[in-house]
PDB file of N, CA and C in Angstrom:
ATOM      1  N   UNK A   1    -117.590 108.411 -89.309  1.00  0.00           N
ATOM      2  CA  UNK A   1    -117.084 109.702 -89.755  1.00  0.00           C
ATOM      3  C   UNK A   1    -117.617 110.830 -88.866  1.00  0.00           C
ATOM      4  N   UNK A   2    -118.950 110.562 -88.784  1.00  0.00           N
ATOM      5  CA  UNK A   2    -119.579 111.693 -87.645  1.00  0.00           C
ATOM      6  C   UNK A   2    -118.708 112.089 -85.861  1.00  0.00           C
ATOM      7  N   UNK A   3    -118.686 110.751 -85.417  1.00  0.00           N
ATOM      8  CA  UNK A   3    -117.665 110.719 -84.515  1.00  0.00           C
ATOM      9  C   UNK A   3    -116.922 111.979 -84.575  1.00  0.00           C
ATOM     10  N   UNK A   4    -115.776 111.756 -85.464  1.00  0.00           N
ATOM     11  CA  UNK A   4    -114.354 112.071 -86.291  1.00  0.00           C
ATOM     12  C   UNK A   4    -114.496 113.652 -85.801  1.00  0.00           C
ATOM     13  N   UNK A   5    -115.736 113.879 -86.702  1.00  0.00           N
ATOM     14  CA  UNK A   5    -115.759 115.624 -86.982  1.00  0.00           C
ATOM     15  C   UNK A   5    -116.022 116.176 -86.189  1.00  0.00           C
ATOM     16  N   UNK A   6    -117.134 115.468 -85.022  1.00  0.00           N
ATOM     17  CA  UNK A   6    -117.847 116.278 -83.345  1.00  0.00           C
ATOM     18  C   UNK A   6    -116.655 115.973 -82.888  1.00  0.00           C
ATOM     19  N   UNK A   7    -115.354 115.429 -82.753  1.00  0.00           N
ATOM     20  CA  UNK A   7    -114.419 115.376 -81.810  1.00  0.00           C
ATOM     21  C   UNK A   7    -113.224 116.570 -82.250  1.00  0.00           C
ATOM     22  N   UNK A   8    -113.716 117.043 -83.345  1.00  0.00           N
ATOM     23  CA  UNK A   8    -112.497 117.936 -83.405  1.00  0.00           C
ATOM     24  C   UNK A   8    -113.321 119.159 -83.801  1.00  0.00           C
ATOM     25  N   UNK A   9    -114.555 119.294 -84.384  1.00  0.00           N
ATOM     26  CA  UNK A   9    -115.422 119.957 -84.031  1.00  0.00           C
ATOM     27  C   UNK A   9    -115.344 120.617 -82.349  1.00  0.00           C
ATOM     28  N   UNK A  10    -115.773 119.697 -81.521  1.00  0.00           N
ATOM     29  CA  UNK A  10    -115.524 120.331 -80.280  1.00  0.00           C
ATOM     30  C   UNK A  10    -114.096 121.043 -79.658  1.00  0.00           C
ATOM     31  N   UNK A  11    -113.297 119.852 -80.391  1.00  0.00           N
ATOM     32  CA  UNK A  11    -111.419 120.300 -79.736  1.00  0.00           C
ATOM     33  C   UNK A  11    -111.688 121.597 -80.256  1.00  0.00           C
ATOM     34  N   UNK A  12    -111.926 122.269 -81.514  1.00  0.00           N
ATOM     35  CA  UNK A  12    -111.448 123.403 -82.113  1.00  0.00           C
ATOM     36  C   UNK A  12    -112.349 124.242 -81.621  1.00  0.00           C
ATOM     37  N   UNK A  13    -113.991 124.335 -80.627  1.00  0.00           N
ATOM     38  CA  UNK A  13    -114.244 125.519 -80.281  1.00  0.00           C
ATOM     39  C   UNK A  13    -113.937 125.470 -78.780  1.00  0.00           C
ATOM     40  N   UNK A  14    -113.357 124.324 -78.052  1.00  0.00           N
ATOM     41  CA  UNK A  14    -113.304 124.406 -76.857  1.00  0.00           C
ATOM     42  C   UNK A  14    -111.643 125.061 -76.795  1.00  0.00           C
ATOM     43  N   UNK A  15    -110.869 124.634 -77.333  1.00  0.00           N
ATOM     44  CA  UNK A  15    -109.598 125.558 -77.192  1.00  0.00           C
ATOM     45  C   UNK A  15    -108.770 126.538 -78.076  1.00  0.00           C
ATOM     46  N   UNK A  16    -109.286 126.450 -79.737  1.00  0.00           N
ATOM     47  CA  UNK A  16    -109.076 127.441 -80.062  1.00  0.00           C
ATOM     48  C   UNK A  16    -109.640 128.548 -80.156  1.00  0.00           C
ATOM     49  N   UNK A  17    -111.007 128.672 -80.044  1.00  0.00           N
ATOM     50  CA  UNK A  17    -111.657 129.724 -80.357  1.00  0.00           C
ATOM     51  C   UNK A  17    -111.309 130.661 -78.698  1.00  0.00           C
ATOM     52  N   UNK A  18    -111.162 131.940 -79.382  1.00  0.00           N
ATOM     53  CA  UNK A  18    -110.947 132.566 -77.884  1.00  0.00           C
ATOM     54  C   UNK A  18    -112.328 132.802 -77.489  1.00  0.00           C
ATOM     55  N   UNK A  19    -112.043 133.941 -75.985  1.00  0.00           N
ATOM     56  CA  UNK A  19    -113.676 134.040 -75.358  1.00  0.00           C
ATOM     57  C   UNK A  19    -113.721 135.603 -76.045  1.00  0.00           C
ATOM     58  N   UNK A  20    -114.943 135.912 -76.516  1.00  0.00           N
ATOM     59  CA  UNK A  20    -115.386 136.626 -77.150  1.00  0.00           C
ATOM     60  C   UNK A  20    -115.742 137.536 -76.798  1.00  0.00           C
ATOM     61  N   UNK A  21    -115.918 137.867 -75.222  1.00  0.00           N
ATOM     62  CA  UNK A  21    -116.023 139.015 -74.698  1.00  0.00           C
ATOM     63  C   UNK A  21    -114.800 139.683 -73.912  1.00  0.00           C
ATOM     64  N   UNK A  22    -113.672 138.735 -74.228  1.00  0.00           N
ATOM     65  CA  UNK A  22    -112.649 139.636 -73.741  1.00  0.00           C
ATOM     66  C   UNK A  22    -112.314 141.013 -73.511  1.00  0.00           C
ATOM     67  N   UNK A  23    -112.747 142.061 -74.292  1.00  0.00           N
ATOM     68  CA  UNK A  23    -112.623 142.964 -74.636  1.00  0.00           C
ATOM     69  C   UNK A  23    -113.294 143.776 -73.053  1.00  0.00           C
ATOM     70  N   UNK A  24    -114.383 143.254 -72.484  1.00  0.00           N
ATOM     71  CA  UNK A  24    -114.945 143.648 -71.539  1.00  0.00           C
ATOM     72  C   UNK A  24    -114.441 143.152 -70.011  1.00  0.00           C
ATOM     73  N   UNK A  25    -115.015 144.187 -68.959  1.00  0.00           N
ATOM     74  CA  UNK A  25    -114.206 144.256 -68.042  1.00  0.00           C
ATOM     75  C   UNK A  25    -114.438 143.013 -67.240  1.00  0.00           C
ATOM     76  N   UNK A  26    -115.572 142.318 -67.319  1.00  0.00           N
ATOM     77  CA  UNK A  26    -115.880 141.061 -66.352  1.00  0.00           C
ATOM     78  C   UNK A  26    -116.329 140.006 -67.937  1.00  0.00           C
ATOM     79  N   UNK A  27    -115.451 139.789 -69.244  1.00  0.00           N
ATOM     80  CA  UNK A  27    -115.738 138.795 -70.062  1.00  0.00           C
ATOM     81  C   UNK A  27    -115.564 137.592 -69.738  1.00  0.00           C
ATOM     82  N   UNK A  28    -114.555 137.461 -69.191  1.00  0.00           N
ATOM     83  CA  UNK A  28    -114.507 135.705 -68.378  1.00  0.00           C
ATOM     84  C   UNK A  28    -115.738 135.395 -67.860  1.00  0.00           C
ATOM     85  N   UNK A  29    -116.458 135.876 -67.141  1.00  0.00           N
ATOM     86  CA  UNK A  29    -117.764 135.656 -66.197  1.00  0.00           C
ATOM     87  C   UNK A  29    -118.921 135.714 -67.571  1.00  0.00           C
ATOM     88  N   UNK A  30    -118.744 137.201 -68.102  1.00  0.00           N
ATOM     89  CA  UNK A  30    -120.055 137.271 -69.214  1.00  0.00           C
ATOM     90  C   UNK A  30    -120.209 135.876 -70.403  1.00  0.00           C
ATOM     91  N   UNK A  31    -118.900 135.793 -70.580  1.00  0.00           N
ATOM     92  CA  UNK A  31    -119.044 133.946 -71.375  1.00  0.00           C
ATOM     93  C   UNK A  31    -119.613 132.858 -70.409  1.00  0.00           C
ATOM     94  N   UNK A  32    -119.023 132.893 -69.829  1.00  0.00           N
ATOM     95  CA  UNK A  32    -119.834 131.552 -68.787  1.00  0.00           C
ATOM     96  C   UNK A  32    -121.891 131.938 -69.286  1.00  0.00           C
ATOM     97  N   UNK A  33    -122.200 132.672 -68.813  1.00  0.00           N
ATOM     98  CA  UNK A  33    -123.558 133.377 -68.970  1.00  0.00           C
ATOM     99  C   UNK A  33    -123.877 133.224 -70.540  1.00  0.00           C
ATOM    100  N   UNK A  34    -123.003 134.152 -71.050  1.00  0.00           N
ATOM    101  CA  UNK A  34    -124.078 133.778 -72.282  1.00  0.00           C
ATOM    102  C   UNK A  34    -123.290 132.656 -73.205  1.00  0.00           C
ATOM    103  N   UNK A  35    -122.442 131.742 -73.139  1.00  0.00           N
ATOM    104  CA  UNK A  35    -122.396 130.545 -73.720  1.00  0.00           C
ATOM    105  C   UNK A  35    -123.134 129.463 -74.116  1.00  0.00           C
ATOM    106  N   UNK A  36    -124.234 129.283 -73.119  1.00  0.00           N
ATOM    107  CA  UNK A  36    -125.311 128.348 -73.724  1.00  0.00           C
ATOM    108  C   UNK A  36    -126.032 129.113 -74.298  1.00  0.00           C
ATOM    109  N   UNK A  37    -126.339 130.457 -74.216  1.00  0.00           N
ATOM    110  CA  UNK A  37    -127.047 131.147 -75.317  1.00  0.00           C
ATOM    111  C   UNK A  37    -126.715 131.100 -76.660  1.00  0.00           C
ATOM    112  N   UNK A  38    -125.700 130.951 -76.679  1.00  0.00           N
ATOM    113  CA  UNK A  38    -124.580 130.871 -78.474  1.00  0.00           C
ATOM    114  C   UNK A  38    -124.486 129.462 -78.430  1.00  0.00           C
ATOM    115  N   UNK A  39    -124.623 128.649 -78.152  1.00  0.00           N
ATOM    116  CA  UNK A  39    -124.813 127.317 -78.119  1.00  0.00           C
ATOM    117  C   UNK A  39    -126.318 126.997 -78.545  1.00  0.00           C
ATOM    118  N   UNK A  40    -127.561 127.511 -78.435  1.00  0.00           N
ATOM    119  CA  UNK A  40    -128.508 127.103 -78.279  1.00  0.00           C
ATOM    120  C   UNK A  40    -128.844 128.030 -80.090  1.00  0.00           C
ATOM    121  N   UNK A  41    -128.583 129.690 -79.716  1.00  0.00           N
ATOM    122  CA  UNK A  41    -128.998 130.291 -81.274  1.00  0.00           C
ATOM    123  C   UNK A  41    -128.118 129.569 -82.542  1.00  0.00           C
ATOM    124  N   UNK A  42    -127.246 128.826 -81.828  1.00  0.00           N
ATOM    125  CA  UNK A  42    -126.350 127.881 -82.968  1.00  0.00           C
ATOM    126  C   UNK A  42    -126.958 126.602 -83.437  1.00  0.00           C
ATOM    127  N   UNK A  43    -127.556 125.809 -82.802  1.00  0.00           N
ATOM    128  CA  UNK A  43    -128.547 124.978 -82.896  1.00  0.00           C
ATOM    129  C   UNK A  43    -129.612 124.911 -83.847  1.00  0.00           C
ATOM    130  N   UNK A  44    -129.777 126.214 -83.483  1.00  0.00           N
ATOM    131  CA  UNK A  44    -131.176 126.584 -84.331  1.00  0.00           C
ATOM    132  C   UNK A  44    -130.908 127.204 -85.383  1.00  0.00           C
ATOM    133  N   UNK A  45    -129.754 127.699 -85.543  1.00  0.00           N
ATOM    134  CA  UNK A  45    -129.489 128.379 -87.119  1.00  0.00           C
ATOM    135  C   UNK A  45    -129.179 127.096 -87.844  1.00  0.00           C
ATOM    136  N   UNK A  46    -128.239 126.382 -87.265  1.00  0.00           N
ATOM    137  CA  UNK A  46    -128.243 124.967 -88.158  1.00  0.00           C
ATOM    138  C   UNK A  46    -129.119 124.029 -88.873  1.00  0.00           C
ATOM    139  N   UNK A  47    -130.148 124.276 -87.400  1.00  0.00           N
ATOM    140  CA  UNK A  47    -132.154 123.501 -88.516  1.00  0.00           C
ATOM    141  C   UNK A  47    -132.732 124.295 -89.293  1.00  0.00           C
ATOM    142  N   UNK A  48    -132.134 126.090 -89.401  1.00  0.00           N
ATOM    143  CA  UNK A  48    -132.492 126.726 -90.673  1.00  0.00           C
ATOM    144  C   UNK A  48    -131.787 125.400 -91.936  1.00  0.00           C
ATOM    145  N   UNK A  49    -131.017 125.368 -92.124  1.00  0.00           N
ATOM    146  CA  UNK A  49    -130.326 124.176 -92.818  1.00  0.00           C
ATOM    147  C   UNK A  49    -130.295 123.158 -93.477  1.00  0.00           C
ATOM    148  N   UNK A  50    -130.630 122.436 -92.419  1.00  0.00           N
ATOM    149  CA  UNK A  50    -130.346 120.714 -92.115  1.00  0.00           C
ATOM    150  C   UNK A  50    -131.349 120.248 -91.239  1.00  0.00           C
ATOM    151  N   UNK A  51    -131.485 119.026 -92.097  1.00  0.00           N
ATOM    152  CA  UNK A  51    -132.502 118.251 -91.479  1.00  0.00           C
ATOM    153  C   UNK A  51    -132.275 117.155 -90.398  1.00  0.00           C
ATOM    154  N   UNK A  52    -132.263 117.350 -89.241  1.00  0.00           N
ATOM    155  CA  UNK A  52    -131.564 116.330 -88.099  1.00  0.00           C
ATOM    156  C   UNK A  52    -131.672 115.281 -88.382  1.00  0.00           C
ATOM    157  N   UNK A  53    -130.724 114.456 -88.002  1.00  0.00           N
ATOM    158  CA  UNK A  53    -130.702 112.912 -88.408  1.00  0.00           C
ATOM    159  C   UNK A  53    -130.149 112.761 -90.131  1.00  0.00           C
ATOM    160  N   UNK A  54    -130.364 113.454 -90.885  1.00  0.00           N
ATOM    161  CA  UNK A  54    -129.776 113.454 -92.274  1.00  0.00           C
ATOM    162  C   UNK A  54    -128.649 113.177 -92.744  1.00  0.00           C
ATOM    163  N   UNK A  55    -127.831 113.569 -92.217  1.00  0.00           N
ATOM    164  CA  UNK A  55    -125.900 113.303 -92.648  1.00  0.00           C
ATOM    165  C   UNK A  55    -125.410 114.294 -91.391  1.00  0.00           C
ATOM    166  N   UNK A  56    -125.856 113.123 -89.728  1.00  0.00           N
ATOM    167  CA  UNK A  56    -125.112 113.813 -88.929  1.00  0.00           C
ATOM    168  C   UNK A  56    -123.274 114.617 -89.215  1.00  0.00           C
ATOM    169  N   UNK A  57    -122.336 113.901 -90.065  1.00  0.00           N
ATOM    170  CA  UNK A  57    -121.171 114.576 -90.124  1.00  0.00           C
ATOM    171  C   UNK A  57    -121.408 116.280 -90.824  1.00  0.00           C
ATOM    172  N   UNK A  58    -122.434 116.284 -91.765  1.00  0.00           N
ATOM    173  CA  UNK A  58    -122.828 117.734 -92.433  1.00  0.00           C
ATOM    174  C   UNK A  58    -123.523 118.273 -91.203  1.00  0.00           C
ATOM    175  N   UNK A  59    -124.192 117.994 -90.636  1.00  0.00           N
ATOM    176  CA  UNK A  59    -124.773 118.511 -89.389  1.00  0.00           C
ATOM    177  C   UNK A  59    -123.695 119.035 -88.401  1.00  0.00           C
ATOM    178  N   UNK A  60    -122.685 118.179 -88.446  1.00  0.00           N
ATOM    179  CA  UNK A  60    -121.667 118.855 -87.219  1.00  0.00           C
ATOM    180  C   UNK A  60    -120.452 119.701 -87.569  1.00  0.00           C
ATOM    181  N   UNK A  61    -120.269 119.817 -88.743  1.00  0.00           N
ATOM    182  CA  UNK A  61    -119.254 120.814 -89.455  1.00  0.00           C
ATOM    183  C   UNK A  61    -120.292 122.208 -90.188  1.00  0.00           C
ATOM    184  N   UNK A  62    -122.026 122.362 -90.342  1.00  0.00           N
ATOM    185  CA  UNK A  62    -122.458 123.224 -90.017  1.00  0.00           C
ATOM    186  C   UNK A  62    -122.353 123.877 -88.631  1.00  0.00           C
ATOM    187  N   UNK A  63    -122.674 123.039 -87.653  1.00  0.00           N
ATOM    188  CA  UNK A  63    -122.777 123.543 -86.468  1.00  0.00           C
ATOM    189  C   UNK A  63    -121.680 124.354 -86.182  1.00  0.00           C
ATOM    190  N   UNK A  64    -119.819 124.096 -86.485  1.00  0.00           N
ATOM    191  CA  UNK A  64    -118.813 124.520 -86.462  1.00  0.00           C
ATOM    192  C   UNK A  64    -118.818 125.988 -87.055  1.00  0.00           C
ATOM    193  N   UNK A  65    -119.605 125.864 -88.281  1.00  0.00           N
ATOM    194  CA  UNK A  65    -119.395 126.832 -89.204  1.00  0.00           C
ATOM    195  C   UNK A  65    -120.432 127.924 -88.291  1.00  0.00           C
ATOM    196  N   UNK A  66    -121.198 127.716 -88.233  1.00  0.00           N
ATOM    197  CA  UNK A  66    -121.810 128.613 -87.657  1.00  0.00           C
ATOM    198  C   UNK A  66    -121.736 129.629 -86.216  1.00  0.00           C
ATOM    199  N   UNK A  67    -120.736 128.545 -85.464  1.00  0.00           N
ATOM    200  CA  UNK A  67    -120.295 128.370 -83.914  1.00  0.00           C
ATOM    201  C   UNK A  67    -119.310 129.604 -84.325  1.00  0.00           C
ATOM    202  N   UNK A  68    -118.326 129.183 -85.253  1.00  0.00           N
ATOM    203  CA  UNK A  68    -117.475 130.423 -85.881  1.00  0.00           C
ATOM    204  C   UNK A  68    -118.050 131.590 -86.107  1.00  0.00           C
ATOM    205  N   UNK A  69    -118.580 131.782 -86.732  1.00  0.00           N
ATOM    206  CA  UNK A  69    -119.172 132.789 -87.271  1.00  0.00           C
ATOM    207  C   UNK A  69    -119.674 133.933 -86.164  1.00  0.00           C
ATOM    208  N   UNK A  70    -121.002 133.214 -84.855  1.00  0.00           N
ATOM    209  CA  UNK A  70    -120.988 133.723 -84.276  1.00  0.00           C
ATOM    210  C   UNK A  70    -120.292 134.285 -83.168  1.00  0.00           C
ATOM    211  N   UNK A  71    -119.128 133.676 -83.038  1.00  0.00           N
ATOM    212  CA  UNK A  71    -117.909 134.073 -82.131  1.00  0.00           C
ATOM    213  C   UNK A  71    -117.683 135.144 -83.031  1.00  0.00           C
ATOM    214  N   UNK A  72    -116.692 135.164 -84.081  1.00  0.00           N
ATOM    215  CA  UNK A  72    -116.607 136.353 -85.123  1.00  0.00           C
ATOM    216  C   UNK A  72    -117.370 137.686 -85.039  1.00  0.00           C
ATOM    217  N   UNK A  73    -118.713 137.223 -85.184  1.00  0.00           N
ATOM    218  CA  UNK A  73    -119.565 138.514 -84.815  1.00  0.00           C
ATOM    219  C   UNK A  73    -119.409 139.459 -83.905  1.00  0.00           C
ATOM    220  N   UNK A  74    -119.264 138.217 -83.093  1.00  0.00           N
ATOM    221  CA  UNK A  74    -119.515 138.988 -81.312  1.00  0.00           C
ATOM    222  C   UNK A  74    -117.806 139.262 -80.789  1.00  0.00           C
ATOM    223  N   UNK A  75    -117.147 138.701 -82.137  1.00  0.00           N
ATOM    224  CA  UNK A  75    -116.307 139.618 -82.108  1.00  0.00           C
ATOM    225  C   UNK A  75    -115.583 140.755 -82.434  1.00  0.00           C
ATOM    226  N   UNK A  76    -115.761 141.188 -83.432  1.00  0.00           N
ATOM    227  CA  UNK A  76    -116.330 142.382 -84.328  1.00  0.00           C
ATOM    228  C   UNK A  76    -117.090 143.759 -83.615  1.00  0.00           C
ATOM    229  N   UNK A  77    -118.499 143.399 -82.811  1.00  0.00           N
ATOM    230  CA  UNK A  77    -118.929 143.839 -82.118  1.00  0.00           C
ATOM    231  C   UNK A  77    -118.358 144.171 -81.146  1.00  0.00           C
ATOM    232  N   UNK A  78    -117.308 143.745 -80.283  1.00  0.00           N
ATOM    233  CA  UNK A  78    -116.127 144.322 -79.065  1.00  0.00           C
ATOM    234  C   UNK A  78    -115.177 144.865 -80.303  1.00  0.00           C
ATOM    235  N   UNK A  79    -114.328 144.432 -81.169  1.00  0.00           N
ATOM    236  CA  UNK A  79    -113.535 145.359 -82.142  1.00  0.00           C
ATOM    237  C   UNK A  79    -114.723 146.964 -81.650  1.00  0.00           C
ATOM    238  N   UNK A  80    -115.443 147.194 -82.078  1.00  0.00           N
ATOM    239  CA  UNK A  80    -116.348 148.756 -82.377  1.00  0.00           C
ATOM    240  C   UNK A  80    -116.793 148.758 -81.069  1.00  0.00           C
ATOM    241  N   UNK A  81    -115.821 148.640 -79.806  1.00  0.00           N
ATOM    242  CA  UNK A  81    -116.752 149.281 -78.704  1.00  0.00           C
ATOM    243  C   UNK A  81    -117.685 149.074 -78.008  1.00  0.00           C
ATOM    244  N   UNK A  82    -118.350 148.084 -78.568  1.00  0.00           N
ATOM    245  CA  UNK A  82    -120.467 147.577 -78.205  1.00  0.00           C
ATOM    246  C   UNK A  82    -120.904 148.799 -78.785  1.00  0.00           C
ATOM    247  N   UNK A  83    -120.568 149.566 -79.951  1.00  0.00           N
ATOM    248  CA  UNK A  83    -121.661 150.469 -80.384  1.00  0.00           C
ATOM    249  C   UNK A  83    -122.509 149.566 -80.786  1.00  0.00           C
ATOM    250  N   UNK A  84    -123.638 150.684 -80.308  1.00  0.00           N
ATOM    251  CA  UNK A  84    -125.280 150.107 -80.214  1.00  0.00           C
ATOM    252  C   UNK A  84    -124.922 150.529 -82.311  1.00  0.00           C
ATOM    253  N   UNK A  85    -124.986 151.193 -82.597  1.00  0.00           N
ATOM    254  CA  UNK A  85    -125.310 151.479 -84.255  1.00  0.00           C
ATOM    255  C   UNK A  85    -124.499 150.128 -84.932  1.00  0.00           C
ATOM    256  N   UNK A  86    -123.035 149.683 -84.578  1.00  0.00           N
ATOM    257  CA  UNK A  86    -122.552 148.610 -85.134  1.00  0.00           C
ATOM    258  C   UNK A  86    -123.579 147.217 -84.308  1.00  0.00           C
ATOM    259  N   UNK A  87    -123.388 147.439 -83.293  1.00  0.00           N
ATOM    260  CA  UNK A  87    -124.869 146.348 -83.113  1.00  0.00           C
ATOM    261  C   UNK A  87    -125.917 145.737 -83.457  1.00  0.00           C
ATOM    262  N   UNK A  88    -126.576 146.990 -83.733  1.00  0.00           N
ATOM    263  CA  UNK A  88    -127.489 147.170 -84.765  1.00  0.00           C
ATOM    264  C   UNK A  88    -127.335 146.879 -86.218  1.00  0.00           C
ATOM    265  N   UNK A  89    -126.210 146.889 -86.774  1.00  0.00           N
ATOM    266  CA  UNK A  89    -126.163 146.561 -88.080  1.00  0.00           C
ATOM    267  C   UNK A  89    -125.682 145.532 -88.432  1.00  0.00           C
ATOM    268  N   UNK A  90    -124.988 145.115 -87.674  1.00  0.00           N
ATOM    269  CA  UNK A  90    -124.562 143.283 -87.622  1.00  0.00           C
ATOM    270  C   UNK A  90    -125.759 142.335 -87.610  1.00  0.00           C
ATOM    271  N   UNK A  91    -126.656 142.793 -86.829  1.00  0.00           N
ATOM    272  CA  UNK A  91    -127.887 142.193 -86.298  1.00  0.00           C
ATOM    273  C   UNK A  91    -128.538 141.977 -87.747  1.00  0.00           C
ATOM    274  N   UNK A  92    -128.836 143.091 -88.413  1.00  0.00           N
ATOM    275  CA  UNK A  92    -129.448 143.414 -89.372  1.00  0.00           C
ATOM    276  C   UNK A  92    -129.140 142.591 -90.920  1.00  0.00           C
ATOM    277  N   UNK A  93    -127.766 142.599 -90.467  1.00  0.00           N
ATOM    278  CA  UNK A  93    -127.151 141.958 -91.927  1.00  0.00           C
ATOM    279  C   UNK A  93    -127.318 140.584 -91.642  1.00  0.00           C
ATOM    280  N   UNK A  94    -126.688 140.262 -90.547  1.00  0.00           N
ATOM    281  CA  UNK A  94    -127.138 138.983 -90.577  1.00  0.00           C
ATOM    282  C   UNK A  94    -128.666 138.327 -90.559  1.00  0.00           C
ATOM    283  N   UNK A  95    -129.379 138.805 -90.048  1.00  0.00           N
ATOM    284  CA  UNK A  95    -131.043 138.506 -90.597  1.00  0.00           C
ATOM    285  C   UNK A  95    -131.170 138.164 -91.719  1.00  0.00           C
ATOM    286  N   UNK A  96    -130.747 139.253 -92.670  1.00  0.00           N
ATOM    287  CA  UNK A  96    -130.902 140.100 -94.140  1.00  0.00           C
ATOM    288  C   UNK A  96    -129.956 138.413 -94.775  1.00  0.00           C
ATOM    289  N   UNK A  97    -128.958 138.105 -94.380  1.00  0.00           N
ATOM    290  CA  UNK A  97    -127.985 137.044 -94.882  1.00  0.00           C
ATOM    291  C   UNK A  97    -129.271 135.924 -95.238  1.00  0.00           C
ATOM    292  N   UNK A  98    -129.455 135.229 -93.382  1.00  0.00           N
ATOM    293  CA  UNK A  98    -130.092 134.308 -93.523  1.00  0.00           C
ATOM    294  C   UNK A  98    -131.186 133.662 -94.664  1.00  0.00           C
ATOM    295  N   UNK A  99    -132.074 135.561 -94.473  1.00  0.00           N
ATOM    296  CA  UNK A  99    -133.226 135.588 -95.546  1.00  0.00           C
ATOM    297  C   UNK A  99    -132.899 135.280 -97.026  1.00  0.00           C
ATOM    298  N   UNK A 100    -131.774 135.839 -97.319  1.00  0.00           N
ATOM    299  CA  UNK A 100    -131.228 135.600 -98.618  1.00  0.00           C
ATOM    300  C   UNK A 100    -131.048 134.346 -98.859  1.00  0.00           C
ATOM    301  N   UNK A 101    -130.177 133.233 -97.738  1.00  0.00           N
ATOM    302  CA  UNK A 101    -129.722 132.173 -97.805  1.00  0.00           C
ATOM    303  C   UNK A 101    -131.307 130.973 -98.062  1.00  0.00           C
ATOM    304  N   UNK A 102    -131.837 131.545 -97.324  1.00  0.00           N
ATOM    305  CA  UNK A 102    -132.866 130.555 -97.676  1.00  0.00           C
ATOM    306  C   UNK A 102    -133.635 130.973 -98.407  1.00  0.00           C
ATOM    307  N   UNK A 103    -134.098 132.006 -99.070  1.00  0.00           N
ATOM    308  CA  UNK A 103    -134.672 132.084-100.610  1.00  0.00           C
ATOM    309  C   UNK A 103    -134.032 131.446-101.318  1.00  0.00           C
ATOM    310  N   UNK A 104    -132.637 131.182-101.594  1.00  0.00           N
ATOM    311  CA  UNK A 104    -131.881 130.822-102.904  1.00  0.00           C
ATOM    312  C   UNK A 104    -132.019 129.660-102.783  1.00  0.00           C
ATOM    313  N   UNK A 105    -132.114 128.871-101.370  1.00  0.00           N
ATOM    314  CA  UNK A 105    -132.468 127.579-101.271  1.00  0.00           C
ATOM    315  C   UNK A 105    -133.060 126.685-101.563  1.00  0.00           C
ATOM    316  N   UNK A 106    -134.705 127.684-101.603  1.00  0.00           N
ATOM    317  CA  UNK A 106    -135.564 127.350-101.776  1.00  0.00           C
ATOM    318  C   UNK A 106    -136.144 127.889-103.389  1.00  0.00           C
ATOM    319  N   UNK A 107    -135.216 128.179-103.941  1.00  0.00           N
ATOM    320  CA  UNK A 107    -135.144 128.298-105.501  1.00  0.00           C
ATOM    321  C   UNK A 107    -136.287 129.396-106.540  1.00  0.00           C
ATOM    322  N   UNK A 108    -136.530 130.559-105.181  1.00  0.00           N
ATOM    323  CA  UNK A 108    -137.908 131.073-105.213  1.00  0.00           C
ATOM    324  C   UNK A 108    -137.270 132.826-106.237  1.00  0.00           C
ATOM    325  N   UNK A 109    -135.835 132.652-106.284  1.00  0.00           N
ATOM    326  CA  UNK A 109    -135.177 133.514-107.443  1.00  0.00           C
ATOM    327  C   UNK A 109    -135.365 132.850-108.811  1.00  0.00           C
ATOM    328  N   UNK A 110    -136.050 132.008-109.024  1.00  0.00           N
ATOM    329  CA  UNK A 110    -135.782 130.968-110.675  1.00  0.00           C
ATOM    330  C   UNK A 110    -136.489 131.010-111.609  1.00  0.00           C
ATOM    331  N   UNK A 111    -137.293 131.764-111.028  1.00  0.00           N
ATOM    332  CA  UNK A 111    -138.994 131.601-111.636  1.00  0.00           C
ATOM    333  C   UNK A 111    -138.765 132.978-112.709  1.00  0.00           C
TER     334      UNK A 111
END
């Protein structure tokens, strides 16, 4: 099943997802550059998560979910221009998300 999902997992960010810096005047080039960067902070938001080796197929449809997301962002962020203030607050919320996500996780609202 794991197979299954990294193969269309990959089909769906290698050709549908567009490039995310389009919006900018050299984005073709700026993706090349920072692609393994969003590849790598994707990685690691996922072991916020998941425990490697656990249910590689949940492991690779997080990774998706997240792969999304940060395309989204960083696309959002060209929607507003690269304002530094929308920059800044994307940044922020999403921190603010994470933190939330893993308190509730960790069941530390129950008490």
């Amino acid at each position: 099943m794991y197979k299954l999902i990294d193969l269309i997992s990959m089909v769906i960010r290698m050709r549908y997802l567009p490039n995310p810096f389009e919006t900018l005047e050299y984005g073709y080039y700026i993706n090349y550059i920072v692609e393994p960067l969003i590849y790598f902070l994707t990685y690691n938001v996922v072991g916020l998560y998941y425990t490697k080796g656990s249910a590689p197929a949940i492991g690779s449809l997080l990774y998706l979910f997240f792969y999304i997301l940060h395309i989204g962002l960083i696309m959002l962020m060209g929607v507003f221009k690269w304002n530094l203030v929308v920059i800044v607050a994307i940044f922020i919320s999403y921190f603010v998300a994470h933190f939330f996500m893993k308190v509730l996780m960790e069941g530390s609202f129950s008490r």
